[in-house]
C-alpha atoms as a PDB file:
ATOM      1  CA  UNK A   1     -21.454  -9.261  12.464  1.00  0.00           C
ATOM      2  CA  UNK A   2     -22.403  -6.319  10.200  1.00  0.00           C
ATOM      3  CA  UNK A   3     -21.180  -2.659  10.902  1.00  0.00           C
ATOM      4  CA  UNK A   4     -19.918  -1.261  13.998  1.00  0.00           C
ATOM      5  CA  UNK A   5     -19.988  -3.037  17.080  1.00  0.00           C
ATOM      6  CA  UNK A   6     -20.716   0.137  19.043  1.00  0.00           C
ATOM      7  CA  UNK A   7     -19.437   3.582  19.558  1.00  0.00           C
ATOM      8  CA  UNK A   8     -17.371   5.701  22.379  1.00  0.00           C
ATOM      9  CA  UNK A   9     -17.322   9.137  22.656  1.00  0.00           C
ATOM     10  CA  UNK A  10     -14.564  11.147  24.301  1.00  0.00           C
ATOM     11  CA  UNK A  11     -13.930  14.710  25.197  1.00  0.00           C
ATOM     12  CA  UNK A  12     -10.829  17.017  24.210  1.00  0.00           C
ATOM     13  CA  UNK A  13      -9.247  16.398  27.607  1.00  0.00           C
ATOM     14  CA  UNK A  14      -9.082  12.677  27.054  1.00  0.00           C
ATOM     15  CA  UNK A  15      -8.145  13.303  23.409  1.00  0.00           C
ATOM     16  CA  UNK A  16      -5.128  15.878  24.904  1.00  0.00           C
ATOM     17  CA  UNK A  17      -3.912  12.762  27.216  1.00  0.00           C
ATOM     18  CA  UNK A  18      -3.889  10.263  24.427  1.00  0.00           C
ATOM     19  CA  UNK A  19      -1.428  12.658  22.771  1.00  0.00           C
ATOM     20  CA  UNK A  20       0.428  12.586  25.520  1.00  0.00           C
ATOM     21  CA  UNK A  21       0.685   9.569  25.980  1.00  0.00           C
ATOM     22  CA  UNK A  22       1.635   8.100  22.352  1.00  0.00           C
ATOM     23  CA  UNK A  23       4.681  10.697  22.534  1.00  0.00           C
ATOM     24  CA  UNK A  24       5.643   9.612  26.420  1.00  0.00           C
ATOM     25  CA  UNK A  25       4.983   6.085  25.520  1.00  0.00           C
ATOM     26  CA  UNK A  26       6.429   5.407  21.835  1.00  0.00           C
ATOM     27  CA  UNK A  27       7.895   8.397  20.465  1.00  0.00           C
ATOM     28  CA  UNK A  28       5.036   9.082  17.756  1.00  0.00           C
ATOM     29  CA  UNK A  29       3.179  12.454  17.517  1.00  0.00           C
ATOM     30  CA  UNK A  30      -0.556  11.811  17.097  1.00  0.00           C
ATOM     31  CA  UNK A  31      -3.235  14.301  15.704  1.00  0.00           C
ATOM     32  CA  UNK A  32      -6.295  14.617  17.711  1.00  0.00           C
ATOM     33  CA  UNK A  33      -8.252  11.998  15.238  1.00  0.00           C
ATOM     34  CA  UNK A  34      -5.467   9.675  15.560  1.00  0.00           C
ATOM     35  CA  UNK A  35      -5.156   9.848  19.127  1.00  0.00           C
ATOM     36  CA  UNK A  36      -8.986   9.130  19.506  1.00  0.00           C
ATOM     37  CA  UNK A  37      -8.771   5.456  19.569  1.00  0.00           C
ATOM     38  CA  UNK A  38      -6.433   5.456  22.495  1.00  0.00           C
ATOM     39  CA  UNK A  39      -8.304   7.874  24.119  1.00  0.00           C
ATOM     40  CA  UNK A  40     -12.041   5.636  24.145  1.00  0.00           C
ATOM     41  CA  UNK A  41      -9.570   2.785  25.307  1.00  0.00           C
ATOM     42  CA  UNK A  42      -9.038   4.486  28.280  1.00  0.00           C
ATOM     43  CA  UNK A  43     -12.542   6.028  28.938  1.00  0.00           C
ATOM     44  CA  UNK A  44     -13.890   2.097  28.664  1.00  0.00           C
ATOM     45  CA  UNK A  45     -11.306   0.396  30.569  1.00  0.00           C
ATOM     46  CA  UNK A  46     -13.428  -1.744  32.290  1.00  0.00           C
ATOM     47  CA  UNK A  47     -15.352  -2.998  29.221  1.00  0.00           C
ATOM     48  CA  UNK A  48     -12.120  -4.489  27.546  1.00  0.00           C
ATOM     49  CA  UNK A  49      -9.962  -5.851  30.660  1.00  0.00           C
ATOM     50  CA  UNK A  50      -8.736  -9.191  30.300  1.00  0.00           C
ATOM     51  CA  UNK A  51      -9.036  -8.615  26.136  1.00  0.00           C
ATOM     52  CA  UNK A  52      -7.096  -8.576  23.627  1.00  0.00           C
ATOM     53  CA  UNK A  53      -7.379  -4.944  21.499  1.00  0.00           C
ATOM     54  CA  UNK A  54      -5.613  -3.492  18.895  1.00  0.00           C
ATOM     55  CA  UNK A  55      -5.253   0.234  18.086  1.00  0.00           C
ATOM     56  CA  UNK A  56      -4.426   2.209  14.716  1.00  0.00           C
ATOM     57  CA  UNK A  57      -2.539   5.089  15.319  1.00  0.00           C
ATOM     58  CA  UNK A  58      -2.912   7.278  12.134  1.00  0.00           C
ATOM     59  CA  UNK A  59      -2.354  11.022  11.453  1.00  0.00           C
ATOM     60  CA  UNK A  60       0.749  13.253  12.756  1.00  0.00           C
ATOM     61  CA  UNK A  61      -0.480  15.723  11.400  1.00  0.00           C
ATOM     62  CA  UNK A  62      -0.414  18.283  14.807  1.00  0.00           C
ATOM     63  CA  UNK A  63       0.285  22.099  14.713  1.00  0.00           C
ATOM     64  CA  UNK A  64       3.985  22.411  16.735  1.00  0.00           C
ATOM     65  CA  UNK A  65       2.288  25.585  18.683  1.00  0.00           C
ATOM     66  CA  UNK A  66      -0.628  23.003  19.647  1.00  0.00           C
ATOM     67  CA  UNK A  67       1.805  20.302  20.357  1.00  0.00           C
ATOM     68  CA  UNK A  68       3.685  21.541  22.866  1.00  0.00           C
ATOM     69  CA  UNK A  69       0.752  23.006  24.563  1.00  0.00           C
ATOM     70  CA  UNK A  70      -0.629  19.412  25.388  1.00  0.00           C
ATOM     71  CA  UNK A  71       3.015  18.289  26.152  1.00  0.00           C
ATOM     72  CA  UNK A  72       3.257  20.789  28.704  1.00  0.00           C
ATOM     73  CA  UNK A  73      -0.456  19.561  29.708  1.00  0.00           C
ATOM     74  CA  UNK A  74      -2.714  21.885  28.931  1.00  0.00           C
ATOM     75  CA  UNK A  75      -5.607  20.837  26.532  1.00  0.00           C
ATOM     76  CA  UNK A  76      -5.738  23.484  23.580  1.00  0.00           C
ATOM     77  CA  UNK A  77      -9.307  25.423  23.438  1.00  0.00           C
ATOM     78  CA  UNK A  78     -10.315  25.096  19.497  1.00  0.00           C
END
């Protein structure tokens, strides 16, 4: 197979979670673009229960004033 396989698209509140979630989770701070992966995951559920997936979490690279405003779980307005 050539290229990409397809393509998700997710929103800032999904984006926000993902943050969330990588700090609750692991410990690691996430940027928006690195939390994006984790983010479609979650949006497309369905589509890859029962596989096997791997996700890339790149880029800490998050404003502290914008960090703990999704921590406390709001979903910064750009």
């Amino acid at each position: 197979m050539n290229g990409a396989a397809g393509i998700l698209q997710v929103g800032e509140d999904e984006i926000a979670e993902a943050i969330r979630i990588h700090y609750t989770d692991t410990h690691n701070m996430a940027e928006g673009a690195g939390a994006a992966p984790l983010a479609a995951l979650m949006g497309a559920r369905e589509r890859f229960l029962g596989k096997r997936v791997a996700l890339i979490l790149t880029g800490g690279n998050i404003d502290m004033p914008v960090f703990r405003q999704i921590l406390s779980g709001q979903t910064p307005v750009a």
